[in-house]
N, C-alpha and C. Protein backbone atom coordinates (compact mmCIF):
# COMPACT_ATOMS: atom_id res chain seq x y z
N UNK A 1 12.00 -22.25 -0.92
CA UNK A 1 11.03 -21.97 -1.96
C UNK A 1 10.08 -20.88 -1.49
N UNK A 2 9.60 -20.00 -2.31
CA UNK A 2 8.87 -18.59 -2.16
C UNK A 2 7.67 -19.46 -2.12
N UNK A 3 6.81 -19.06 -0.93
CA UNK A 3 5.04 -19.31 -0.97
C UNK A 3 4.94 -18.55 -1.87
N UNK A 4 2.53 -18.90 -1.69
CA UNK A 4 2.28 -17.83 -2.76
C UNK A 4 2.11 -16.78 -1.77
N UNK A 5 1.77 -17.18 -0.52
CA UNK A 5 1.89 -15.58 0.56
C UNK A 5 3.11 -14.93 -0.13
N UNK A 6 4.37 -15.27 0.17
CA UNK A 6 5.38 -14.40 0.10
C UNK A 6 5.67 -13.98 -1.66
N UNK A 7 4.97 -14.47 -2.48
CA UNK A 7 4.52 -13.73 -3.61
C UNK A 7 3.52 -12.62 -3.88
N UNK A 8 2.43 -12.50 -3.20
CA UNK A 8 1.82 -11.75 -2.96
C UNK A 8 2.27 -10.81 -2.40
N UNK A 9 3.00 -10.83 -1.15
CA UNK A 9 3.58 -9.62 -0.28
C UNK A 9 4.45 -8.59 -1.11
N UNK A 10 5.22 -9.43 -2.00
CA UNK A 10 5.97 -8.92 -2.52
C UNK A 10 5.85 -8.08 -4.06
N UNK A 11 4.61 -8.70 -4.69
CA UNK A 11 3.89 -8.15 -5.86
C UNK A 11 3.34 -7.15 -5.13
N UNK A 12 2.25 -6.89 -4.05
CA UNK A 12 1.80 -5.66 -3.37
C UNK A 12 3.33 -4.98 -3.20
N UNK A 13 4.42 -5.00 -3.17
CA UNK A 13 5.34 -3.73 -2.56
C UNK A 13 5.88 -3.01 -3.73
N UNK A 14 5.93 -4.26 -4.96
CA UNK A 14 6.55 -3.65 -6.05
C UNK A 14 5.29 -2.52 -6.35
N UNK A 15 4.31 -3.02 -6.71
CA UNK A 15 2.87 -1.96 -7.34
C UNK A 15 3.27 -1.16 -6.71
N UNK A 16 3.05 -0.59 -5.44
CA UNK A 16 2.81 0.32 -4.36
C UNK A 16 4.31 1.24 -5.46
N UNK A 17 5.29 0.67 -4.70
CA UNK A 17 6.36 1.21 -5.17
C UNK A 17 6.38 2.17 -6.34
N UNK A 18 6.14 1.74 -7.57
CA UNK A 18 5.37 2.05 -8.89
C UNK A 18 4.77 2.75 -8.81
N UNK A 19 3.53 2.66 -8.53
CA UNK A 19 2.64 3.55 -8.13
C UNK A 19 2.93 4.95 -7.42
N UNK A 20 3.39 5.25 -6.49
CA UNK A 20 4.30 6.23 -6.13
C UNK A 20 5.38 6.53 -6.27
N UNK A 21 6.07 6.29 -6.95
CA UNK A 21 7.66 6.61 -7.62
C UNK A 21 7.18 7.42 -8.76
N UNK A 22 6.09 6.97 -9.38
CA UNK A 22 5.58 7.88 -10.87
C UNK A 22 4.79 8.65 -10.79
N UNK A 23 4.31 9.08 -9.38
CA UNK A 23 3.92 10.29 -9.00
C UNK A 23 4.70 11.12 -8.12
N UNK A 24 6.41 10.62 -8.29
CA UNK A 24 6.87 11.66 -7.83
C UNK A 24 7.17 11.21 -6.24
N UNK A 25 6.50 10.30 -5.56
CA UNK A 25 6.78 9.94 -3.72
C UNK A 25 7.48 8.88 -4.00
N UNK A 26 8.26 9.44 -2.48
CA UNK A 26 8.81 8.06 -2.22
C UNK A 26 7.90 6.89 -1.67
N UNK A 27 8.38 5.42 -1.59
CA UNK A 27 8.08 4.40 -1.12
C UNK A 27 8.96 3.83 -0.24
N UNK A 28 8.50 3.44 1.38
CA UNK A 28 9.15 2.87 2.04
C UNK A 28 8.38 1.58 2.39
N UNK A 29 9.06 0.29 2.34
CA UNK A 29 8.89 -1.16 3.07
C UNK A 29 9.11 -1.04 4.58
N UNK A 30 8.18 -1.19 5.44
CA UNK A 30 8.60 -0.94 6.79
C UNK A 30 8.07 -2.60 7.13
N UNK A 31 8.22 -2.54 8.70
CA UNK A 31 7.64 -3.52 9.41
C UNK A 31 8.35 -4.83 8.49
N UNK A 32 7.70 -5.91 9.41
CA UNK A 32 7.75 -7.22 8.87
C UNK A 32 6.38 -7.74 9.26
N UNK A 33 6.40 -9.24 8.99
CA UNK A 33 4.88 -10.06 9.11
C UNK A 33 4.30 -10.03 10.48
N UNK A 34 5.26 -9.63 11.73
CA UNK A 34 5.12 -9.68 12.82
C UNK A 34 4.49 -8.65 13.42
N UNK A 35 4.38 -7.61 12.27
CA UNK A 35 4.48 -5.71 12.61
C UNK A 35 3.16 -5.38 13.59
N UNK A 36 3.57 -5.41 14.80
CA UNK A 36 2.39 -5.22 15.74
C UNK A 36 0.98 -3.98 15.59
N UNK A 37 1.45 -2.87 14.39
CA UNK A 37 0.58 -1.88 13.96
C UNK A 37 0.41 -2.29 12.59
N UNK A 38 0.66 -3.15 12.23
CA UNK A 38 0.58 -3.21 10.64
C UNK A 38 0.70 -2.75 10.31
N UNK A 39 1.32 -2.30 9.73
CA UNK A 39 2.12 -1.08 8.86
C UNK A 39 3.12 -1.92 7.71
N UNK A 40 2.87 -1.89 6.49
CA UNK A 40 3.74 -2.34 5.85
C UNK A 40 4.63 -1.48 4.98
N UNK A 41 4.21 -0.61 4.72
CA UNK A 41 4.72 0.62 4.60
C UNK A 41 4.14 1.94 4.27
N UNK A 42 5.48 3.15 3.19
CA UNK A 42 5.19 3.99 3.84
C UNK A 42 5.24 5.10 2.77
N UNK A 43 4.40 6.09 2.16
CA UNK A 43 4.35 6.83 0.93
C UNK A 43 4.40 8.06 1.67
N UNK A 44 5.36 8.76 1.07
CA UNK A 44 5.92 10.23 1.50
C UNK A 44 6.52 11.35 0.74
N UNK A 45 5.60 12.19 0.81
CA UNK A 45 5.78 13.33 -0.06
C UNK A 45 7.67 14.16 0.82
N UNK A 46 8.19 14.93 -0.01
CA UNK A 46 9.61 15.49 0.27
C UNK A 46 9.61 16.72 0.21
N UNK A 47 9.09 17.77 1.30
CA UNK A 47 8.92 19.36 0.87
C UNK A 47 7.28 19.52 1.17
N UNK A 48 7.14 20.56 0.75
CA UNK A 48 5.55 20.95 0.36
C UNK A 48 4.85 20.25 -0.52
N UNK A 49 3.60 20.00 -0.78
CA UNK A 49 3.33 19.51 -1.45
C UNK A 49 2.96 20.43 -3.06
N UNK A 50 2.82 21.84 -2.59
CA UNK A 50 2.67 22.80 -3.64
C UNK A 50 3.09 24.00 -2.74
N UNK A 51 3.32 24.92 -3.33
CA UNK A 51 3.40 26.15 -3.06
C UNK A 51 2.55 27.04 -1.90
N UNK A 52 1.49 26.48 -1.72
CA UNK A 52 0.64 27.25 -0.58
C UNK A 52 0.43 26.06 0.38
N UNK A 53 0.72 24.99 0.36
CA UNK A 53 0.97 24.16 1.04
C UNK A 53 1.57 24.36 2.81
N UNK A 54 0.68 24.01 3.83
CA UNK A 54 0.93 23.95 4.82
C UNK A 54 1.98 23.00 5.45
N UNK A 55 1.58 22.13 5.08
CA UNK A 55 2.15 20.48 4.97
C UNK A 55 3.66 20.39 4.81
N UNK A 56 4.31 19.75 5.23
CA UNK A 56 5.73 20.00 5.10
C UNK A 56 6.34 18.25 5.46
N UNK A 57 6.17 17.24 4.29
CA UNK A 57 6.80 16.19 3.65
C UNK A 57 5.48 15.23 4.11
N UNK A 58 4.26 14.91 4.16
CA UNK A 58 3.23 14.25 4.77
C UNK A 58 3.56 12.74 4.67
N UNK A 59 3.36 12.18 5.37
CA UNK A 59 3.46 10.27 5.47
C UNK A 59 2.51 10.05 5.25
N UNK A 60 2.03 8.91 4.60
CA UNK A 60 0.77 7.99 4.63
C UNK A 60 1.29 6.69 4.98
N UNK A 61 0.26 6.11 6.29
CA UNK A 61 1.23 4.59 6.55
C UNK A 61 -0.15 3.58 5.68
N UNK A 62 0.55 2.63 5.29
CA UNK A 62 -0.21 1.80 4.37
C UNK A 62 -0.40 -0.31 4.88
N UNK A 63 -0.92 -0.69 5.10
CA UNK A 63 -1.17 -1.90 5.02
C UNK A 63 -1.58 -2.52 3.83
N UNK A 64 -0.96 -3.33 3.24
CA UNK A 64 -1.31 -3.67 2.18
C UNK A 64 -1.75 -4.99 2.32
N UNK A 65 -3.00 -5.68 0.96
CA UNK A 65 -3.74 -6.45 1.39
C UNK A 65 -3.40 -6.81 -0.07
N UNK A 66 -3.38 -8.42 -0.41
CA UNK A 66 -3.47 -9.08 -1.68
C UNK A 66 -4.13 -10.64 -1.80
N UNK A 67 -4.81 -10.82 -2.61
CA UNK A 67 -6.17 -11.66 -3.23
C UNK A 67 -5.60 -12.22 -4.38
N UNK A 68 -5.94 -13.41 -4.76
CA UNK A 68 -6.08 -13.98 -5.94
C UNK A 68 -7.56 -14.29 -6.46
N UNK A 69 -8.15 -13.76 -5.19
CA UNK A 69 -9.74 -13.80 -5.55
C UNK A 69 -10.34 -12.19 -5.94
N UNK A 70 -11.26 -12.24 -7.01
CA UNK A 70 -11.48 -11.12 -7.47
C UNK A 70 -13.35 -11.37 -8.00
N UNK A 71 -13.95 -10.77 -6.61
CA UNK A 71 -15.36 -10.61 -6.56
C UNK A 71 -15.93 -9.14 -7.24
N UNK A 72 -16.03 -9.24 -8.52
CA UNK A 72 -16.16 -7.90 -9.50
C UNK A 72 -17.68 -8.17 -9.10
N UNK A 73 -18.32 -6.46 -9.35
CA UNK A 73 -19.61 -6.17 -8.57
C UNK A 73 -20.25 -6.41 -10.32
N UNK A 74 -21.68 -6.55 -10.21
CA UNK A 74 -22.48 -6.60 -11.63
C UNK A 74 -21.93 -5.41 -12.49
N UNK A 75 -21.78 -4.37 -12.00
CA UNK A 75 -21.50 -3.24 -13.16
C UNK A 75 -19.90 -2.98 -13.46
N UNK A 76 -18.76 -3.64 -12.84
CA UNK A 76 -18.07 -3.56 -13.15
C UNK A 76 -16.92 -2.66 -12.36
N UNK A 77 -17.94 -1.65 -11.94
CA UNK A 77 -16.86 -0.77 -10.84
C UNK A 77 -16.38 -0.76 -9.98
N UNK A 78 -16.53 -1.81 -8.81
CA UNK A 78 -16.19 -2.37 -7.94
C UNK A 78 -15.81 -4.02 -7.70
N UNK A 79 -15.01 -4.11 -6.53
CA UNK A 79 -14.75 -5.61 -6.50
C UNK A 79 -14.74 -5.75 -4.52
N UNK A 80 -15.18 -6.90 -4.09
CA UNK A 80 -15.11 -6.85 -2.78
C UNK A 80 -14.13 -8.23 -2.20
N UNK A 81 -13.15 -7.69 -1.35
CA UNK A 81 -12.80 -8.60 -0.67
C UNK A 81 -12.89 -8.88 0.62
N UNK A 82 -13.37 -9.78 1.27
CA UNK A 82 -13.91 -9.70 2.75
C UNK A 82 -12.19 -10.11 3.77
N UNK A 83 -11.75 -9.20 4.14
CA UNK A 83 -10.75 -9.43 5.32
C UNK A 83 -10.96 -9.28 6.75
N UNK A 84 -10.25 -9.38 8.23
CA UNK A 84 -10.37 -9.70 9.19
C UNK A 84 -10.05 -7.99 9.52
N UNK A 85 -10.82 -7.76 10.57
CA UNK A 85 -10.09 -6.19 11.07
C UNK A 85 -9.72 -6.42 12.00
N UNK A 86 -8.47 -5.82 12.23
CA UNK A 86 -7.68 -6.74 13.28
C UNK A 86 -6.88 -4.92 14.16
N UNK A 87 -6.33 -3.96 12.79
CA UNK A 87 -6.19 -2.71 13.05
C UNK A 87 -7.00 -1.76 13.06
């Protein structure tokens, strides 16, 4: 049976995924729960990013974090979740 951890993990990879597939990057799932850098994965541009572009395919490594708790600030624009810093 799927926890709700391993529901969460897995709702954070799809978004991510989504989220960068429709702007065009790829999405990579790296690491596992064990991942000594945390790294869960990995958003990567393919080429330049434009034409005058120095940059040539850039990585972003990502840890992803998921809540069922949702501390919305008085005005609405923010939300805070308190986690452990560990990286």
């Amino acid at each position: 049976m799927m926890t709700e951890e391993h529901k969460k993990e897995h709702l954070s990879h799809v978004y991510v995924y989504a989220v960068a597939t429709s702007a065009r990057f790829a999405y990579e799932k790296t690491g596992n729960s064990n991942d000594i850098d945390s790294i869960d994965g990995q958003i990567r541009a393919h080429g330049p990013l434009n034409d005058n572009s120095k940059l040539i395919s850039p990585t972003i490594d990502l840890q992803l974090k998921a809540t069922t708790i949702c501390n919305i600030s008085a005005d609405g624009n923010f939300y805070r979740v308190p986690i452990k810093i560990k990286n």
